[in-house]
Protein backbone atom coordinates (compact mmCIF):
# COMPACT_ATOMS: atom_id res chain seq x y z
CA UNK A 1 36.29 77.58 -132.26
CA UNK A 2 40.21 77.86 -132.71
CA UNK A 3 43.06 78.53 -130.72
CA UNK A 4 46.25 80.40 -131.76
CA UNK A 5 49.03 78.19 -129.84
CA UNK A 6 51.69 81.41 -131.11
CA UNK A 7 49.37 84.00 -129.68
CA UNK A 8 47.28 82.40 -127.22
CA UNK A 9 44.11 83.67 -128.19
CA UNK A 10 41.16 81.58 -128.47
CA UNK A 11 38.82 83.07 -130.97
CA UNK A 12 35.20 81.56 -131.24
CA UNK A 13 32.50 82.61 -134.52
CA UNK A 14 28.91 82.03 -134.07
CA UNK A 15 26.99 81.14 -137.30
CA UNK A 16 23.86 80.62 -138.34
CA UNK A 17 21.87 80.07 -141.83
CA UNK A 18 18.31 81.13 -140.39
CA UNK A 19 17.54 84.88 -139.73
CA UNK A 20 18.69 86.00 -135.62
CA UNK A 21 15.16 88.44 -134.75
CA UNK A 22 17.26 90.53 -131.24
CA UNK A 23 15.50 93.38 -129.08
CA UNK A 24 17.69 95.68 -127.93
CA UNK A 25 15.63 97.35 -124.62
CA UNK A 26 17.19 100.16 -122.44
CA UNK A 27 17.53 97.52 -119.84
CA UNK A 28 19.94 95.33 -122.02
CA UNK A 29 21.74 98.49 -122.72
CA UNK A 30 21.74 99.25 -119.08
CA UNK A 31 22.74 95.75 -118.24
CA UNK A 32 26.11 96.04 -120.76
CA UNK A 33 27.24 99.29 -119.36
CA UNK A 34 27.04 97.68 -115.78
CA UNK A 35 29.22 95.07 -117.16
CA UNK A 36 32.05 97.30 -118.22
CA UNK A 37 31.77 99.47 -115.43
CA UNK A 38 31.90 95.83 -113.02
CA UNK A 39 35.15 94.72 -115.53
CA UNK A 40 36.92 98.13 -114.65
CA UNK A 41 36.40 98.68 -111.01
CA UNK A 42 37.58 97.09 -107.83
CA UNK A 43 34.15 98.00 -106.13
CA UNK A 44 32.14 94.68 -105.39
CA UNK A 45 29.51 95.27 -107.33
CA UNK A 46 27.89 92.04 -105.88
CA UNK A 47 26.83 92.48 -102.82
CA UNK A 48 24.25 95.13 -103.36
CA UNK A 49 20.68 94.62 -103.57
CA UNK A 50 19.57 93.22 -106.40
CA UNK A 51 17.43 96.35 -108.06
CA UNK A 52 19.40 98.73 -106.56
CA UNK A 53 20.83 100.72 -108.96
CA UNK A 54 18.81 102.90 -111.40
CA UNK A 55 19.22 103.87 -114.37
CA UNK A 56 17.13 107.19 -114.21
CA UNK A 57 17.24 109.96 -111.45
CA UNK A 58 14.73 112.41 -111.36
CA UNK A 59 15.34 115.87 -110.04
CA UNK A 60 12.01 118.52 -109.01
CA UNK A 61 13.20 122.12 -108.76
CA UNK A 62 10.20 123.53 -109.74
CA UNK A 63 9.45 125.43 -106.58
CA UNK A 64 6.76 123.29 -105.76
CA UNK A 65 6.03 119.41 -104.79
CA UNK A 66 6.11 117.59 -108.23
CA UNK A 67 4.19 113.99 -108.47
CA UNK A 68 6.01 111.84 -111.35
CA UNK A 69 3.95 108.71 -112.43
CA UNK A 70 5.14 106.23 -115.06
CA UNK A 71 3.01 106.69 -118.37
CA UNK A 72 2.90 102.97 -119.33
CA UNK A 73 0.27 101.02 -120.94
CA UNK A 74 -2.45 100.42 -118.49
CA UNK A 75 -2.68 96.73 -119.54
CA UNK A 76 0.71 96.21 -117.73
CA UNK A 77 -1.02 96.67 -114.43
CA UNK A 78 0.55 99.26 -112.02
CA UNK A 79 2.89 101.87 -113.05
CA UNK A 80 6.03 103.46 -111.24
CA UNK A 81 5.03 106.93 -109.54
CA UNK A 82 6.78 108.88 -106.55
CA UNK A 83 6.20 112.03 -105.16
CA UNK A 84 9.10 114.72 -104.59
CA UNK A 85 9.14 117.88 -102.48
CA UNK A 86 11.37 120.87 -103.87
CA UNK A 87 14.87 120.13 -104.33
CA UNK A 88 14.38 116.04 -103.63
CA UNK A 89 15.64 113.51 -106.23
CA UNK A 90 15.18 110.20 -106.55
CA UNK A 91 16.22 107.29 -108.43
CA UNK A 92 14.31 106.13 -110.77
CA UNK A 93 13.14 103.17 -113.01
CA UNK A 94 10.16 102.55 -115.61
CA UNK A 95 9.25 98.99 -114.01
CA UNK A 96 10.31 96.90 -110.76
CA UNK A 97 13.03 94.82 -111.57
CA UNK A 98 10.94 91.92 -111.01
CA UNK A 99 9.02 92.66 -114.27
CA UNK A 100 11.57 93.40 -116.44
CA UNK A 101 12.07 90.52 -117.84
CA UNK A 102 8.39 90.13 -118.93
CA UNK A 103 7.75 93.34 -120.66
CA UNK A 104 10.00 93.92 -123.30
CA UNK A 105 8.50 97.47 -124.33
CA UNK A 106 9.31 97.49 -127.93
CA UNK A 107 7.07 100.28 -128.68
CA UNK A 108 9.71 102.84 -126.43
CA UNK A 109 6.13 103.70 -124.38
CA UNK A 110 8.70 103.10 -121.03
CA UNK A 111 10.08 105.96 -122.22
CA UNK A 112 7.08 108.12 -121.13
CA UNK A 113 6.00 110.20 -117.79
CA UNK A 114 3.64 111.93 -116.78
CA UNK A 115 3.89 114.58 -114.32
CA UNK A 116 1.53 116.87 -111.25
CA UNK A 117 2.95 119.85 -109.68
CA UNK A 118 1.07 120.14 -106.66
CA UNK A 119 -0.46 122.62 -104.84
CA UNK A 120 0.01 125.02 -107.89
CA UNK A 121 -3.81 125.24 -109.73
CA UNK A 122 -1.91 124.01 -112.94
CA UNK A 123 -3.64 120.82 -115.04
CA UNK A 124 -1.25 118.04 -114.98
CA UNK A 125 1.03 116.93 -118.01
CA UNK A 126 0.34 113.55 -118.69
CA UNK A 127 3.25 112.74 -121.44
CA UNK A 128 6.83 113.86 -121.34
CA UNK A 129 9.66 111.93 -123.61
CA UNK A 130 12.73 111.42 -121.33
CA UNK A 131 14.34 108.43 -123.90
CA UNK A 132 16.53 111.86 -125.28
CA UNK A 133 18.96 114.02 -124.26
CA UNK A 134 17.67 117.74 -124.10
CA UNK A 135 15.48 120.86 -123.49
CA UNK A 136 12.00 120.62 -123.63
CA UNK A 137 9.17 123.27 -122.74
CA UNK A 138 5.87 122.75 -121.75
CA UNK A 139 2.97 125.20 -121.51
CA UNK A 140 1.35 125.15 -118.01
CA UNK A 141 -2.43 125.23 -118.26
CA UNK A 142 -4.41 127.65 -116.60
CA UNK A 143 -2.75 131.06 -117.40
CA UNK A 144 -2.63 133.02 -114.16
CA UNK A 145 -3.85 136.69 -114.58
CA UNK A 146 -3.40 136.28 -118.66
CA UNK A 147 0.45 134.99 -118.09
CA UNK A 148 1.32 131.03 -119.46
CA UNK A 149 3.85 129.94 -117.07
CA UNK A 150 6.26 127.21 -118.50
CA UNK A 151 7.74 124.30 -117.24
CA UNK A 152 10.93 122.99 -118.29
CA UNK A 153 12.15 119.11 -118.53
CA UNK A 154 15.99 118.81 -118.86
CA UNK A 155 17.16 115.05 -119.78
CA UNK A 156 21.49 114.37 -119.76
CA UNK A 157 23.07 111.52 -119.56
CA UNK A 158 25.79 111.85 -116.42
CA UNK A 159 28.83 110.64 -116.65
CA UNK A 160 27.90 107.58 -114.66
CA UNK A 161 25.88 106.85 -117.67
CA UNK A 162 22.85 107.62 -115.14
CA UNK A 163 20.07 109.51 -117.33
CA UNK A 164 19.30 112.45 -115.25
CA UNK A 165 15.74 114.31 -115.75
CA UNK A 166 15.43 117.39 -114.26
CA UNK A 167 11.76 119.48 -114.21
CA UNK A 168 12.37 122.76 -113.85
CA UNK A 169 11.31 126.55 -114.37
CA UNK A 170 13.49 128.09 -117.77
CA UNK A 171 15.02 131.12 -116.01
CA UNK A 172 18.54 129.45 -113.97
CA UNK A 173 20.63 131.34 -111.89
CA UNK A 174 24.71 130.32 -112.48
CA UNK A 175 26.93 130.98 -109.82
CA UNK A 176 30.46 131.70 -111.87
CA UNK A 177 32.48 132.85 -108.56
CA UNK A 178 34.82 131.12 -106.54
CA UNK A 179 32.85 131.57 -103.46
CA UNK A 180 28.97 130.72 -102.30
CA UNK A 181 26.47 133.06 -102.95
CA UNK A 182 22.90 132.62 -101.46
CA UNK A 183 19.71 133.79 -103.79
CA UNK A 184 16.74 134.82 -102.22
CA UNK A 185 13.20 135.06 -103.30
CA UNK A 186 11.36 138.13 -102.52
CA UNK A 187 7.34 138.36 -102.25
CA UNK A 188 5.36 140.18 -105.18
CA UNK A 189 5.34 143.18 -103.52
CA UNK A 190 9.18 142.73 -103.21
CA UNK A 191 9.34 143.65 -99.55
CA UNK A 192 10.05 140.29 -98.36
CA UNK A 193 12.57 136.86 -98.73
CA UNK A 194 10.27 134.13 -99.08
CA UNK A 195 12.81 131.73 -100.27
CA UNK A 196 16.35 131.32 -99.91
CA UNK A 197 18.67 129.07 -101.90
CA UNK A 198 22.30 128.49 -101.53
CA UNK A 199 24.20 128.09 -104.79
CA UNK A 200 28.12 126.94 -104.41
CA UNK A 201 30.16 127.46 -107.08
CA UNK A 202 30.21 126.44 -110.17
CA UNK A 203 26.90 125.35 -109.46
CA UNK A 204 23.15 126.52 -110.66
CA UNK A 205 20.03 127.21 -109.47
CA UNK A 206 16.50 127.41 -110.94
CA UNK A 207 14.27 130.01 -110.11
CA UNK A 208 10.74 128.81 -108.45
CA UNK A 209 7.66 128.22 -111.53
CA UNK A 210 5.70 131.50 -111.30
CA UNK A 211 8.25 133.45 -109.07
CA UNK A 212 10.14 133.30 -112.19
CA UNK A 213 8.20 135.96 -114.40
CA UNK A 214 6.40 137.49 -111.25
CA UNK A 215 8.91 137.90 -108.91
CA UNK A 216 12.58 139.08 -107.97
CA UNK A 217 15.43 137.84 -106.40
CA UNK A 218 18.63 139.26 -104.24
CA UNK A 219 22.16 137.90 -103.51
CA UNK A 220 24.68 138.29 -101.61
CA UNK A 221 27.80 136.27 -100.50
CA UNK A 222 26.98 133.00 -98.34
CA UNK A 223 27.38 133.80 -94.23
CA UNK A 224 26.84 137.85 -94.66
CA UNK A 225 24.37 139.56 -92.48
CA UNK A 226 21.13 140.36 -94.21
């Protein structure tokens, strides 16, 4: 340890002759973006709940409600799992906080989910990467009269440095306007609106899983009459 008494800077060097062994989790990487973002903010980051923020969110716009389960090693004991409807998202984490401490994860298997869409006839998915950014398409198993429907899983990091995973159908709708437009869902016989979403601008919106090939879809400008 020395001190500069022109500069008055204090500059320390750790040293050592035996070989340092250091884990690098996505919870200490987690913990040293909280740090800077505590060091550059006036917000007082201590008095929320311990726990409270995540560093995942999950996001179902499948068309359908979407259990999400944690696919850890069943030796750990219980896993995460939640249960969205359409449209919900949640925050999310691979462990409680509690626990982090005692399961390190080395192998990256906390990077791993597994995933039900419910009330849809389709098998469940049982292991999805989310530990990278992008695109990823799975085949949904049964085929519905001879059609293989696909799921999407969309993984970005926000600028929050929040990981944000997002299950999805492939086909998205973009509204590029300056005003909100409203997408609706019509039946397979295309007489009816069985779903409406509202889409403001600059914003998207994924068509429903199976609606997507099957079915069409009508807009029109937010607030008109049908």
């Amino acid at each position: 340890m020395s001190r500069s008494v022109q500069l008055e800077k204090l500059s320390i060097d750790l040293y050592s002759r035996k070989m340092l062994e250091l884990t690098i989790t996505s919870q200490t990487i987690a913990l040293a973006s909280k740090a800077a973002q505590f060091m550059q903010q006036d917000e007082d980051i201590l008095t929320k709940p311990r726990g409270a923020d995540s560093p995942y969110r999950i996001r179902n716009q499948t068309g359908f409600p979407l259990h999400v389960w944690a696919a850890s090693d069943p030796l750990l004991g219980e896993s995460m799992a939640v249960k969205l409807e359409d449209g919900q998202q949640v925050p999310w984490r691979f462990e409680e906080w509690e626990k982090m401490r005692e399961n390190l994860s080395p192998d990256g298997s906390s990077g791993i989910v597994g995933i039900k869409i419910e009330n849809s006839g389709f098998e469940s998915i049982t292991e999805i990467p989310v530990n990278k950014e992008g695109e990823t398409l799975y085949t949904l198993r049964p085929p519905k009269d001879n059609t293989l429907h696909r799921l999407l899983c969309e993984v970005h990091l926000g600028t929050d440095n929040v990981k944000y995973i997002t299950f999805r159908s492939p086909l998205i709708i973009e509204n590029n306007t300056q005003i909100p437009v409203e997408i609706g869902v019509l039946d397979i016989e295309a007489q009816n609106i069985v779903r409406v979403y509202k889409i403001l601008p600059g914003e998207s919106q994924p068509a429903p899983i199976e609606a997507a090939y099957h079915q069409s879809v009508v807009v029109r400008p937010d607030g008109e009459p049908p």
